[in-house]
C-alpha atoms as a PDB file:
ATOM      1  CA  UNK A   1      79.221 113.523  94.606  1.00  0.00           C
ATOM      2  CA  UNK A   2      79.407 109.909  93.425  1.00  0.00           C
ATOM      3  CA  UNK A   3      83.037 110.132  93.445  1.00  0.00           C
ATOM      4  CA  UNK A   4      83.391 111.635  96.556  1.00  0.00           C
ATOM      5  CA  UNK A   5      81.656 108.722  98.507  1.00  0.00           C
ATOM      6  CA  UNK A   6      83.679 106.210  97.095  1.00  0.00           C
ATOM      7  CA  UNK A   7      86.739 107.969  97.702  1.00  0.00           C
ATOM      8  CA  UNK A   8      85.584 108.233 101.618  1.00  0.00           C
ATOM      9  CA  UNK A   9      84.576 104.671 101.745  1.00  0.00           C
ATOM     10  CA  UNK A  10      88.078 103.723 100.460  1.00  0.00           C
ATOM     11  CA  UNK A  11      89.263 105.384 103.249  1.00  0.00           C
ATOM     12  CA  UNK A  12      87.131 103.999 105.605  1.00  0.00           C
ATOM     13  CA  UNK A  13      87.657 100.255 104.667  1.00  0.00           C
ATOM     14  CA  UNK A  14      90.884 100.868 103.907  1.00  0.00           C
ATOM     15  CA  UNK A  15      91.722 101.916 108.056  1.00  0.00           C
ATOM     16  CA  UNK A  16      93.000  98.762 109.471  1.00  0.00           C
ATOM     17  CA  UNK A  17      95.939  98.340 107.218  1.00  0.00           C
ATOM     18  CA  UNK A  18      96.735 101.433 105.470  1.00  0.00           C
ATOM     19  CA  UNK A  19      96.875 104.417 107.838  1.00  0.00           C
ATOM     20  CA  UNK A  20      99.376 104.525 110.596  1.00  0.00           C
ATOM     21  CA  UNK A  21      97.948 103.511 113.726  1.00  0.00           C
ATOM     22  CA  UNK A  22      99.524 105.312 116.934  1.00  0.00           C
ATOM     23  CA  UNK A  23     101.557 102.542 118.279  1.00  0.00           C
ATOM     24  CA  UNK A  24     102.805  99.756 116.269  1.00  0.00           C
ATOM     25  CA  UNK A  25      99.958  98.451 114.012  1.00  0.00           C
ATOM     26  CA  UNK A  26      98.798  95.054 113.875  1.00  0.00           C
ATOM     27  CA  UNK A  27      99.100  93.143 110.472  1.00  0.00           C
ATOM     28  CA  UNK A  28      99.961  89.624 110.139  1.00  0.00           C
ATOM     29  CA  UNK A  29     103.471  89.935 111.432  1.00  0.00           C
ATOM     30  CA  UNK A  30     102.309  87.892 114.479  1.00  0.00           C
ATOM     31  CA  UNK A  31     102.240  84.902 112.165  1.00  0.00           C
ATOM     32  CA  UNK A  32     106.094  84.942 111.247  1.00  0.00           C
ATOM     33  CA  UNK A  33     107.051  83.521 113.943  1.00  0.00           C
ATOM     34  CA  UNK A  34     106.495  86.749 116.197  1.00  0.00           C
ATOM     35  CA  UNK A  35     104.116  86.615 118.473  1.00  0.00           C
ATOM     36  CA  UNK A  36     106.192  88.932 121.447  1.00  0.00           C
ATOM     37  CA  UNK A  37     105.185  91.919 118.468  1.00  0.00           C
ATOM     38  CA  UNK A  38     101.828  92.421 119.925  1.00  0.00           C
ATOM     39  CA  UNK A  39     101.895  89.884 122.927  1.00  0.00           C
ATOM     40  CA  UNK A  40     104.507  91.032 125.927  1.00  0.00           C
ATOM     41  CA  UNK A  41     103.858  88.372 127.921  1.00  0.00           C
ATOM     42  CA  UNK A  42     105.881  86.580 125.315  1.00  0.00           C
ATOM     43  CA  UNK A  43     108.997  87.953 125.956  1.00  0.00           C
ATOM     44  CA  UNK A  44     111.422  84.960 126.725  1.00  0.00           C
ATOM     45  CA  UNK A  45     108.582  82.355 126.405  1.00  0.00           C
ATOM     46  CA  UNK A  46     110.694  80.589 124.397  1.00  0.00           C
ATOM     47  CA  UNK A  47     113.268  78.443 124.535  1.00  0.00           C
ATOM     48  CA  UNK A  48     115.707  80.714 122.632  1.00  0.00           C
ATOM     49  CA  UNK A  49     116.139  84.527 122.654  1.00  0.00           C
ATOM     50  CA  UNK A  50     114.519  85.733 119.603  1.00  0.00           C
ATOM     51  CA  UNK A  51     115.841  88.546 116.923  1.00  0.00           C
ATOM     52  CA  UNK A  52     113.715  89.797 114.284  1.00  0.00           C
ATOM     53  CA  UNK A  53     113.424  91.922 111.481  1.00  0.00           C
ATOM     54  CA  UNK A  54     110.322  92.972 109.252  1.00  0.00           C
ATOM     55  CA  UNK A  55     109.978  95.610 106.523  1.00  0.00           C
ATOM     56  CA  UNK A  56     106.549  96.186 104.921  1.00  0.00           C
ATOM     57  CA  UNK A  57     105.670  97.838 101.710  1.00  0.00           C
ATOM     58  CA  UNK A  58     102.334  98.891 100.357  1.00  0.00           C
ATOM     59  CA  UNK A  59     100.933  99.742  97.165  1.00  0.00           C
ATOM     60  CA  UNK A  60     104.229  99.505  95.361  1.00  0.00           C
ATOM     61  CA  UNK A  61     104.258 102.687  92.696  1.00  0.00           C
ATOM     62  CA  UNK A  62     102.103 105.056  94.480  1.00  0.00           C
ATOM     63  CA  UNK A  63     104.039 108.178  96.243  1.00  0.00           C
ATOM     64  CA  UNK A  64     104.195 108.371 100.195  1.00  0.00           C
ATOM     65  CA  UNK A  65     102.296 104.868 100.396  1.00  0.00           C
ATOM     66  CA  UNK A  66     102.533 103.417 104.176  1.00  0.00           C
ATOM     67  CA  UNK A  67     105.748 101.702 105.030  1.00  0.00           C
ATOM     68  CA  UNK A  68     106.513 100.285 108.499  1.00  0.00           C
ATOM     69  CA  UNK A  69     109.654  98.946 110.166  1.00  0.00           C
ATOM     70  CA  UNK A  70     110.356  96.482 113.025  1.00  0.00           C
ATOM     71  CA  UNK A  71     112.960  95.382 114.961  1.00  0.00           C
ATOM     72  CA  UNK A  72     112.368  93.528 118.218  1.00  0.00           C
ATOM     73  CA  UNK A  73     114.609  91.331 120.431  1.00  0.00           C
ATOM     74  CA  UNK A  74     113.213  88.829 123.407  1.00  0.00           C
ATOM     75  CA  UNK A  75     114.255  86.415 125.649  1.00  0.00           C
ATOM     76  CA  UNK A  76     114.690  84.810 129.207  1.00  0.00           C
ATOM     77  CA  UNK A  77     116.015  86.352 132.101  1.00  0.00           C
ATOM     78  CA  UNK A  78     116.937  84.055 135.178  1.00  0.00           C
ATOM     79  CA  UNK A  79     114.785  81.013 135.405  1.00  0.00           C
ATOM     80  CA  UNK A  80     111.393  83.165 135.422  1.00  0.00           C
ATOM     81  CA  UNK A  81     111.819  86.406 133.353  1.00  0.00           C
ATOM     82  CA  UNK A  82     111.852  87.624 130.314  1.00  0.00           C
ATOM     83  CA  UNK A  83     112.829  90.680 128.772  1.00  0.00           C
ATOM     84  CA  UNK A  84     112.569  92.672 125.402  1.00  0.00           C
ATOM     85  CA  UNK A  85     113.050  95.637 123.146  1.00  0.00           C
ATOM     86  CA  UNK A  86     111.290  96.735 119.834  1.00  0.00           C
ATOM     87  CA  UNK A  87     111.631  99.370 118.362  1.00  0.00           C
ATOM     88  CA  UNK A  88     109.894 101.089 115.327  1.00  0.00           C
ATOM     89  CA  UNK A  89     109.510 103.773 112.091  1.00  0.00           C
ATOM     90  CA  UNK A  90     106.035 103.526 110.973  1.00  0.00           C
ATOM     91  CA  UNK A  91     104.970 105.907 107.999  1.00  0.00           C
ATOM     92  CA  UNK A  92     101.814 106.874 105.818  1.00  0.00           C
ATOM     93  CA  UNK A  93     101.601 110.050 103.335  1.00  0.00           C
ATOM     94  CA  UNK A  94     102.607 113.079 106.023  1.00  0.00           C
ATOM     95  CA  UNK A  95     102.352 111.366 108.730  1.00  0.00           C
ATOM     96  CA  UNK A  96     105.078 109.325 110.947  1.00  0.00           C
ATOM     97  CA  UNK A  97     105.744 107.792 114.138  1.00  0.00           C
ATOM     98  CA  UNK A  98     108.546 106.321 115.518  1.00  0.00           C
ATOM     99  CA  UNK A  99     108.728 105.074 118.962  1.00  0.00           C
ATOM    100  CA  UNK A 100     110.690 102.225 121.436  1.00  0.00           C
ATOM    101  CA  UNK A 101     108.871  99.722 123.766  1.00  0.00           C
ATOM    102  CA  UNK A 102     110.904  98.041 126.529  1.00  0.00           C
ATOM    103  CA  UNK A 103     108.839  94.933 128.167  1.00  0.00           C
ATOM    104  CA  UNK A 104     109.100  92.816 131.470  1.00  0.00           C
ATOM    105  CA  UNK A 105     107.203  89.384 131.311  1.00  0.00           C
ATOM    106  CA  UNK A 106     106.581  86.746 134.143  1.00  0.00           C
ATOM    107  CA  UNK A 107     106.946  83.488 133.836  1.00  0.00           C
ATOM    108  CA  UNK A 108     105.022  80.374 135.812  1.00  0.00           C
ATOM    109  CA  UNK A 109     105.547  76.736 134.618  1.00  0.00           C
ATOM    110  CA  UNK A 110     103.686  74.036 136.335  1.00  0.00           C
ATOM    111  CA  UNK A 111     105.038  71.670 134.557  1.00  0.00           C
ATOM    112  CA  UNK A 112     106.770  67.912 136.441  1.00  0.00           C
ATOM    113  CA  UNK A 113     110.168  68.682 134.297  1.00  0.00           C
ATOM    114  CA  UNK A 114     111.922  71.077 131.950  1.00  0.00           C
ATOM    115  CA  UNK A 115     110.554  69.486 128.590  1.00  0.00           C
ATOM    116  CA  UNK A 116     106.900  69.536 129.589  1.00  0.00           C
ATOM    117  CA  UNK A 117     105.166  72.564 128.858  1.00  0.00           C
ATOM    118  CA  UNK A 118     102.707  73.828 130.914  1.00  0.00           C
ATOM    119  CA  UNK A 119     103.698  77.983 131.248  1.00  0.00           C
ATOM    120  CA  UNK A 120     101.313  80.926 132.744  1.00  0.00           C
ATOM    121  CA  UNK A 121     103.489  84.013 131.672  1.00  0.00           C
ATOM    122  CA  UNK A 122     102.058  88.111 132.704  1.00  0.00           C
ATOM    123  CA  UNK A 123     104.253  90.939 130.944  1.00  0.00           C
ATOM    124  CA  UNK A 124     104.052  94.436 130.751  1.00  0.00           C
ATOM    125  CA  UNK A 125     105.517  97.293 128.017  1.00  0.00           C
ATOM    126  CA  UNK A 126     106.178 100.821 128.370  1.00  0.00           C
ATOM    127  CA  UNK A 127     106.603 102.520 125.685  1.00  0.00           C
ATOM    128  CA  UNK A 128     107.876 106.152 123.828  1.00  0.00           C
ATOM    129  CA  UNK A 129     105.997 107.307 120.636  1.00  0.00           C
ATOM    130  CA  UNK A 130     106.984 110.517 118.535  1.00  0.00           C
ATOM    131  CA  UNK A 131     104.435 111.125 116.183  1.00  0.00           C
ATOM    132  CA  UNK A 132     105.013 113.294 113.455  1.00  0.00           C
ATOM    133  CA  UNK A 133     103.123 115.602 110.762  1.00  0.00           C
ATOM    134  CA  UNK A 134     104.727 117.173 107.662  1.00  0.00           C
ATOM    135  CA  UNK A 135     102.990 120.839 106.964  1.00  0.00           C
ATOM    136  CA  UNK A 136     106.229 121.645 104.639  1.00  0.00           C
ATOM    137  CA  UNK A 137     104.723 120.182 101.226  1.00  0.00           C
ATOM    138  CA  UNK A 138     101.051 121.362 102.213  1.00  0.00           C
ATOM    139  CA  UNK A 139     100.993 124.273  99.913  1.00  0.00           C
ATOM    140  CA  UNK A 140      97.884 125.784  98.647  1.00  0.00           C
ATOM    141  CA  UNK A 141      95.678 128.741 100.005  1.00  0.00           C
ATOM    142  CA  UNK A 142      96.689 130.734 103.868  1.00  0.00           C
ATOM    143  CA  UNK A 143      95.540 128.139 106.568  1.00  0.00           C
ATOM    144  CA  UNK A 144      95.492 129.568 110.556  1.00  0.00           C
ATOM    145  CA  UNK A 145      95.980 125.916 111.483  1.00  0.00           C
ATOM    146  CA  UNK A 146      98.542 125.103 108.852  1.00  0.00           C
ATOM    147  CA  UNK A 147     101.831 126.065 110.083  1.00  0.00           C
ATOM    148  CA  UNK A 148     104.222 124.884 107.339  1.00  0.00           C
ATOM    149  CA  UNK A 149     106.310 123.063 109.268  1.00  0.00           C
ATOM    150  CA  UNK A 150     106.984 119.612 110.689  1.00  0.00           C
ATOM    151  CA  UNK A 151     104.827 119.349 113.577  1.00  0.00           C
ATOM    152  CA  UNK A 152     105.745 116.683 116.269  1.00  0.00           C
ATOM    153  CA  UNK A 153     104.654 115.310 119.894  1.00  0.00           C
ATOM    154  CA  UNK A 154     105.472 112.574 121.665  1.00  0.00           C
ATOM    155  CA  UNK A 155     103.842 110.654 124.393  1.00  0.00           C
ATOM    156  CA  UNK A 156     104.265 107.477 126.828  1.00  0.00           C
ATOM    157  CA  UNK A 157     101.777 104.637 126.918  1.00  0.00           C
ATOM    158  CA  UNK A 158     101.904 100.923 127.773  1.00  0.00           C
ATOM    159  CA  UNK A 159     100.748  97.485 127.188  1.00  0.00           C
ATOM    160  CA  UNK A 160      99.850  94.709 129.356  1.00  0.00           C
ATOM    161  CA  UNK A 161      99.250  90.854 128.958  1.00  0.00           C
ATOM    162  CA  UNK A 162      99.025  86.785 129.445  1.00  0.00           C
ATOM    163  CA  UNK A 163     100.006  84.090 127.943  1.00  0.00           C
ATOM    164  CA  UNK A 164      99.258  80.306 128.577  1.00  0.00           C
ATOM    165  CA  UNK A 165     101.117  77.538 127.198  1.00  0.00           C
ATOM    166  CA  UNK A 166     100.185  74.423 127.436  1.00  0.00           C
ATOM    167  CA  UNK A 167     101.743  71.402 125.327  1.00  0.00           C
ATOM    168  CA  UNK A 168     100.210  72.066 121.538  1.00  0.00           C
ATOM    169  CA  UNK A 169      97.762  74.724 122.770  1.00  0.00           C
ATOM    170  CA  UNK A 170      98.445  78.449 123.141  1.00  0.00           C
ATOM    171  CA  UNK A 171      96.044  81.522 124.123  1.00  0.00           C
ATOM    172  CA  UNK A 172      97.367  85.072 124.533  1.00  0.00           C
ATOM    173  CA  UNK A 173      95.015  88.267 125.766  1.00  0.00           C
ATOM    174  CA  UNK A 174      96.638  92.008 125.508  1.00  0.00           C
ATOM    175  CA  UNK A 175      95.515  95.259 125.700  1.00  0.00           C
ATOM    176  CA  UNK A 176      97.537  97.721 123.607  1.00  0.00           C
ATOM    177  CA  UNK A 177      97.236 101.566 124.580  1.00  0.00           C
ATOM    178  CA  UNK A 178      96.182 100.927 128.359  1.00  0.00           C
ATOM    179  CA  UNK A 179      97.016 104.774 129.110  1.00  0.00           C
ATOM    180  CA  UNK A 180      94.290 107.612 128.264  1.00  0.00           C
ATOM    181  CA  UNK A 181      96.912 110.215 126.705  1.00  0.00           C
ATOM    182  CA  UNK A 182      96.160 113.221 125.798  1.00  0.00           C
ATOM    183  CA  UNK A 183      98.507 114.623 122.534  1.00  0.00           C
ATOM    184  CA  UNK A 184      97.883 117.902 121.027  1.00  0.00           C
ATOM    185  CA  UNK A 185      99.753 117.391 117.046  1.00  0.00           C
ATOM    186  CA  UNK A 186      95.173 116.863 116.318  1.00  0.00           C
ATOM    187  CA  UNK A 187      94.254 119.255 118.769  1.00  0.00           C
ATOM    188  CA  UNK A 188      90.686 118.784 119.115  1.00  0.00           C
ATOM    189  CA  UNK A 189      90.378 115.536 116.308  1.00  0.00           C
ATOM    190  CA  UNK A 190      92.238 113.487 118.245  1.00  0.00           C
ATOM    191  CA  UNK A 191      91.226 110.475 120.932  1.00  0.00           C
ATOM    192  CA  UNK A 192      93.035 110.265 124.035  1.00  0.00           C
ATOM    193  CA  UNK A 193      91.796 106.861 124.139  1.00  0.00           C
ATOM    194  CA  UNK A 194      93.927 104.561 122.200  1.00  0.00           C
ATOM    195  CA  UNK A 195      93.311 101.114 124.035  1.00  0.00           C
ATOM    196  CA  UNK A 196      92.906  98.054 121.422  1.00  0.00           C
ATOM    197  CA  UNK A 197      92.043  94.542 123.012  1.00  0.00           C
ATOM    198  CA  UNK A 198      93.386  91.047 121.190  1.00  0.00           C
ATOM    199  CA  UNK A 199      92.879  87.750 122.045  1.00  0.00           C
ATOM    200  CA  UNK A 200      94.738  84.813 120.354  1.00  0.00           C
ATOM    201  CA  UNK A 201      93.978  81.513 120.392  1.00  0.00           C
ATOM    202  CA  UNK A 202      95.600  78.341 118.617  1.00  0.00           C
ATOM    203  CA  UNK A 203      96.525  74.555 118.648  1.00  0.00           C
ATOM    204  CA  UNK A 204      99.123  72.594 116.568  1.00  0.00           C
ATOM    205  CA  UNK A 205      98.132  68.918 115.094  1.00  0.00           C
ATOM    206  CA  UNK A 206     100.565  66.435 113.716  1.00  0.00           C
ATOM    207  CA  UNK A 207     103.341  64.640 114.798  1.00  0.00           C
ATOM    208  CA  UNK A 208     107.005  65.481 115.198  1.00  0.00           C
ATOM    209  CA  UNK A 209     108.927  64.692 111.328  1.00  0.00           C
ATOM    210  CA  UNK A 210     105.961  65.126 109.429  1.00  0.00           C
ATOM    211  CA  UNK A 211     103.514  67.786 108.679  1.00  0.00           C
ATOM    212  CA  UNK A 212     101.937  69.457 111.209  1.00  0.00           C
ATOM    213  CA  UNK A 213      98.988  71.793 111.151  1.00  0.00           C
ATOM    214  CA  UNK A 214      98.684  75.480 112.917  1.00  0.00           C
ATOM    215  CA  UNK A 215      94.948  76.641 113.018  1.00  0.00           C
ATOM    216  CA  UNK A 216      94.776  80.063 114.732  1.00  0.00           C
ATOM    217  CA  UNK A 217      92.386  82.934 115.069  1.00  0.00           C
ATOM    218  CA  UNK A 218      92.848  86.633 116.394  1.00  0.00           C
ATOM    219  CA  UNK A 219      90.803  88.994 117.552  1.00  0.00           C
ATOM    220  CA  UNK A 220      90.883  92.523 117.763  1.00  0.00           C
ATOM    221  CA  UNK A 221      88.517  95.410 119.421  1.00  0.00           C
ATOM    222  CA  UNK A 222      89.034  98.863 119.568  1.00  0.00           C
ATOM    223  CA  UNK A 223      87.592 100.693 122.331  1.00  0.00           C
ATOM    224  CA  UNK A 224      87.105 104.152 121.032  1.00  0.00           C
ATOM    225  CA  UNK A 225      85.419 103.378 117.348  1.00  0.00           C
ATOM    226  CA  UNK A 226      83.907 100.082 118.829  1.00  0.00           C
ATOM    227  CA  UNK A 227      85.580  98.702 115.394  1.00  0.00           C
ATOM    228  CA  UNK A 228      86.175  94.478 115.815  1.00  0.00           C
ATOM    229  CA  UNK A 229      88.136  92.461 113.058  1.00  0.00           C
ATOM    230  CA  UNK A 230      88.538  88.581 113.121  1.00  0.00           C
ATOM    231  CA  UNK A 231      91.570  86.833 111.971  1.00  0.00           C
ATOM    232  CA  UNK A 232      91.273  83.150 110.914  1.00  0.00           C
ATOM    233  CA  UNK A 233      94.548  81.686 110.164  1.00  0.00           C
ATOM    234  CA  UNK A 234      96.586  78.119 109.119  1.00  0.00           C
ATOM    235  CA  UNK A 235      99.869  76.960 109.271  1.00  0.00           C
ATOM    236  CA  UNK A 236     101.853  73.799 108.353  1.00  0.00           C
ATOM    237  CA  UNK A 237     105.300  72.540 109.175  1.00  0.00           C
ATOM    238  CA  UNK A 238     107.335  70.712 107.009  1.00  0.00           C
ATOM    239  CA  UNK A 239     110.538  69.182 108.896  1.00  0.00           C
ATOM    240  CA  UNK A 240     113.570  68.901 107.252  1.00  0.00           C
ATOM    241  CA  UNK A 241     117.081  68.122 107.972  1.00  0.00           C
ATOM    242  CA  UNK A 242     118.390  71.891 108.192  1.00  0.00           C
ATOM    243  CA  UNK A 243     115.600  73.330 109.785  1.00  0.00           C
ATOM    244  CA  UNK A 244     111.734  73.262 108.384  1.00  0.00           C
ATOM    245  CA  UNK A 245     109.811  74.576 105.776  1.00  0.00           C
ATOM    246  CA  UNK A 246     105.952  76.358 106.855  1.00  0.00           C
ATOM    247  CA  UNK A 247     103.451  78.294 104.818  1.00  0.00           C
ATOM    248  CA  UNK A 248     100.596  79.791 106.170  1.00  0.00           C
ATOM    249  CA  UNK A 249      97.211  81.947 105.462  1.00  0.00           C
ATOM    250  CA  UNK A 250      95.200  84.427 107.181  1.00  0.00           C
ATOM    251  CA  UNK A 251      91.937  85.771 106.097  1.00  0.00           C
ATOM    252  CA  UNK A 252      91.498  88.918 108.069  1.00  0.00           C
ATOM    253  CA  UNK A 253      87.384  90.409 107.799  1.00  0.00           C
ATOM    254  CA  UNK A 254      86.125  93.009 109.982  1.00  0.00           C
ATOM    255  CA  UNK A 255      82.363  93.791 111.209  1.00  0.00           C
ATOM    256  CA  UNK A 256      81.605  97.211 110.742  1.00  0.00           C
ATOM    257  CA  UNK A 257      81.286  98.029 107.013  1.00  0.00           C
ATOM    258  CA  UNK A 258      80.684 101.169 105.294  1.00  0.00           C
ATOM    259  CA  UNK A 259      77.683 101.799 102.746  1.00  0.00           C
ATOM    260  CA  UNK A 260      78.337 103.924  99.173  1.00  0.00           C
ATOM    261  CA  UNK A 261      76.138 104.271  96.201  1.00  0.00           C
ATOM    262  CA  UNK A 262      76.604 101.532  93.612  1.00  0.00           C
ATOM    263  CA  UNK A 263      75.448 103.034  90.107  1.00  0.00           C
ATOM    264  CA  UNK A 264      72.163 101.779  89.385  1.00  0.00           C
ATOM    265  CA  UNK A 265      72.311  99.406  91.897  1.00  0.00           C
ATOM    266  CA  UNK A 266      71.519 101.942  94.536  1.00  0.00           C
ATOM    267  CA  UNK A 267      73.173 101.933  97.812  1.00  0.00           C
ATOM    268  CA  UNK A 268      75.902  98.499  98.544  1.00  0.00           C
ATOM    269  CA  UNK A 269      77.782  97.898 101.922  1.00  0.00           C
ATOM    270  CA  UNK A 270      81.696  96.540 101.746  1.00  0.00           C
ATOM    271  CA  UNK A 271      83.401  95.235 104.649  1.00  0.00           C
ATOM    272  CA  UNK A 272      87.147  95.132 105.404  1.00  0.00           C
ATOM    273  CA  UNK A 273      88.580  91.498 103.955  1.00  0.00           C
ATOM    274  CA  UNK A 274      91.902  90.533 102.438  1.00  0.00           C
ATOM    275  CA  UNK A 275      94.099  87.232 102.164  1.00  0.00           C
ATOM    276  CA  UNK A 276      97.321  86.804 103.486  1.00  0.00           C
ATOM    277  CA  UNK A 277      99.825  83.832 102.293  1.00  0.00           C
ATOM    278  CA  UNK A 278     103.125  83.855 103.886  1.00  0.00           C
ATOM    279  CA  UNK A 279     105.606  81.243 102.935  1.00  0.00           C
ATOM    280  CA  UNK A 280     108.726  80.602 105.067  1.00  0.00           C
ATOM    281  CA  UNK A 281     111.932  78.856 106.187  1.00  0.00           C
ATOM    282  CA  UNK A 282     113.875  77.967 109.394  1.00  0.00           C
ATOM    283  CA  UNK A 283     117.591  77.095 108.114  1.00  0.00           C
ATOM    284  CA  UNK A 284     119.287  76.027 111.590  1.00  0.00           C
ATOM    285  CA  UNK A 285     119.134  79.063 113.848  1.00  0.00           C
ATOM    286  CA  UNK A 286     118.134  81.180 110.861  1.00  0.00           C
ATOM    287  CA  UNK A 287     114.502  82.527 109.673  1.00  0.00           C
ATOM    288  CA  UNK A 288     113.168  83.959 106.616  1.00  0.00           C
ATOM    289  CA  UNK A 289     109.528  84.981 106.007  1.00  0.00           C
ATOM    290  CA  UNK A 290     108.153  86.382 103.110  1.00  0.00           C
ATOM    291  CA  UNK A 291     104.392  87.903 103.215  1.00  0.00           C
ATOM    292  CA  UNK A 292     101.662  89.070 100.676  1.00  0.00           C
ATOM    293  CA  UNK A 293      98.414  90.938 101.488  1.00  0.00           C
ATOM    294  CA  UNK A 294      95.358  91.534  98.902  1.00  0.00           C
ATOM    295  CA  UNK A 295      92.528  93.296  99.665  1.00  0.00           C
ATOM    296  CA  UNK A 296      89.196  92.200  98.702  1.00  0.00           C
ATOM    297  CA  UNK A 297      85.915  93.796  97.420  1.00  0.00           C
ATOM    298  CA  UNK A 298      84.896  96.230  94.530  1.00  0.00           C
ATOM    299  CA  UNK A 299      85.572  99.477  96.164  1.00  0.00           C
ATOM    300  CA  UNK A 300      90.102  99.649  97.019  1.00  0.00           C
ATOM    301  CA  UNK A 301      92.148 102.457  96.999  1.00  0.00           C
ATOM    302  CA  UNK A 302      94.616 100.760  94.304  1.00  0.00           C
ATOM    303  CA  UNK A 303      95.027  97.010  92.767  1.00  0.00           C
ATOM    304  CA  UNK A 304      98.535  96.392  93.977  1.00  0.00           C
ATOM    305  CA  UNK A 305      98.989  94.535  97.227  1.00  0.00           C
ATOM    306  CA  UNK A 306     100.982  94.577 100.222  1.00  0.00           C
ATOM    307  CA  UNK A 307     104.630  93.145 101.053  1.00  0.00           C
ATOM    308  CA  UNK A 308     106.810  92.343 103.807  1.00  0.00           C
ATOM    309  CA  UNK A 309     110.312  90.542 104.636  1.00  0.00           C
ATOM    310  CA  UNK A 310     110.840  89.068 108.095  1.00  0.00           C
ATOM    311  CA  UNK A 311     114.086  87.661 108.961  1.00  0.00           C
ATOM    312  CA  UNK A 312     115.265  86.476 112.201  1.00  0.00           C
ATOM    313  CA  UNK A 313     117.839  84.684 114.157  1.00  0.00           C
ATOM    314  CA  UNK A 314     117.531  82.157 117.339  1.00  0.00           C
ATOM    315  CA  UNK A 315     120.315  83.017 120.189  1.00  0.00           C
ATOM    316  CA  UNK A 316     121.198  80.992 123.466  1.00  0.00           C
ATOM    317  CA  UNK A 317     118.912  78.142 122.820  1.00  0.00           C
ATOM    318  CA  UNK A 318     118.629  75.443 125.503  1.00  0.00           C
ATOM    319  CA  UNK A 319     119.971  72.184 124.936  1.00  0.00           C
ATOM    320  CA  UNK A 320     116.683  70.132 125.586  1.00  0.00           C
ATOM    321  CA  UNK A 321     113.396  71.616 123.505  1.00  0.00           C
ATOM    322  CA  UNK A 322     109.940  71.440 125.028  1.00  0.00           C
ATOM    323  CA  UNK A 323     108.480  68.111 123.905  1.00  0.00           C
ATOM    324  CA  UNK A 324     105.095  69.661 121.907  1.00  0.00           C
ATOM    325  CA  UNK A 325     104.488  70.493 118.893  1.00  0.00           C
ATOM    326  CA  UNK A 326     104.577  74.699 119.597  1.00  0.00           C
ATOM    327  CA  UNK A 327     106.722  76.182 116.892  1.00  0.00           C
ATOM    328  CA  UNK A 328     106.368  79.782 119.133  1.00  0.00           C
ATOM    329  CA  UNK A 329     108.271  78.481 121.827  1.00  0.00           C
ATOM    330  CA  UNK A 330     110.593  75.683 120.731  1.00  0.00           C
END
């Protein structure tokens, strides 16, 4: 019995980061440099069209552990649009999901001339998701609800934010999921009420050719489970003559915890906490991130932690960059 409540609290704890979400979830990709991943209303905020490229691993050595893909592509359209694609192959265990989101963004500035920043930006996404479940390794005792095959449904949703940019400040609200859709691969066990609320907020201190400093936080709510997690993050800059160099680290802990019987210690409560260090490096137009994840607390599912690899590219940069310290939009 023991055993069987740890092995549910693992999975309970273990929900943010380790099963796959139905859209694209949110980890700490934000932070390389990619904010337009779970913001639309960054789509061509910035003064160069932005490529990028992440791959995440976890739990290296364990079969079917959750992978997840990303490829996404933003940038300005006209004087006051913006425009962008990602698209994505998410995967835990038997289940999948792959979808595409295509996003329109809106872009005010208020500023007295191109280099000062002062930018109110609105976007919207729309977005395909095909999620899929794998009956054809089940095996085991006749099931009336197991079918043996690959099960699959797909569905449209869409996301919807704003940005504001002003000189070394940033703030960015979204709500992921807006829809109420109604899937049937769960039947009965599923939600048709995916929406997911986060708020960013951040400012950048230093001056330009020396290091600066990136405190951030993000916040997340889910409006189904009532679930809330808090991310409180730091970044510095290091200029150099090719580019710059930037680490950073997020400590991600949520609010809700679940309880499960500690040995003689009775009954103990663990909430969901892990570090993130990223370390990274602009060479000219080029990007390269690299970032680790370790989960915290006596009750985990395995020891190992999480990786990813984030590389990007700047296109059709303007000649003159804002003058601020924002890395997200110079």
């Amino acid at each position: 019995m023991k055993f069987k409540i740890r092995v549910l609290l693992i999975f309970l704890i273990s929900s943010y980061f380790s099963y796959s979400q139905e859209g694209i979830p949110v980890y700490s990709d934000y932070l390389s440099d990619n904010y337009y991943l779970i913001h639309p209303s960054m789509a061509g905020a910035a003064n160069c069209a932005k490529i990028r490229l992440t791959a995440r691993k976890q739990w290296f050595g364990q079969e079917d552990a959750p992978t997840l893909q990303t490829l996404s592509f933003n940038g300005r359209v006209g004087e006051r649009s913006g425009a962008g694609i990602i698209v994505f192959n998410d995967k835990n265990g038997y289940h999948s999901q792959k979808g595409v989101k295509l996003t329109y963004a809106h872009h005010i500035m208020f500023s007295r001339d191109e280099i000062d920043l002062n930018q109110l930006s609105f976007g919207i996404s729309g977005g395909l998701i095909q999620s899929q479940l794998d009956e054809t390794k089940f095996g085991g005792t006749f099931d009336p609800i197991v079918f043996g095959s690959i099960q699959k449904d797909s569905y449209f949703n869409m996301d919807i934010g704003a940005s504001y940019n002003f000189m070394d400040f940033y703030a960015h609200a979204t709500v992921q999921g807006l829809l109420e859709t109604r899937r049937e691969l769960y039947t009965e066990y599923e939600s048709d009420n995916l929406r997911k609320f986060l708020l960013s907020v951040g400012y950048v201190f230093g001056k330009n050719n020396s290091i600066t400093w990136e405190p951030s936080i993000l916040f997340q709510y889910f409006d189904k489970t009532k679930e809330k997690t808090l991310d409180l993050n730091i970044k510095a800059y290091k200029s150099m003559d090719f580019g710059s160099l930037w680490a950073a680290l997020s400590y991600r802990r949520g609010f809700d915890g679940a309880q499960y019987l500690a040995g003689n210690n009775g009954v103990a409560s663990q909430k969901l906490q892990f570090f993130t260090p990223i370390v990274g490096v602009n060479f000219k137009n080029f990007m390269f991130a690299y970032t680790y994840s370790q989960v915290m607390g006596d009750v985990k599912f395995d020891t190992g932690g999480y990786h990813q690899i984030t590389l990007g590219i700047n296109l059709f940069c303007r000649k003159e960059r804002y003058d601020c310290n924002c890395p997200a939009v110079n």
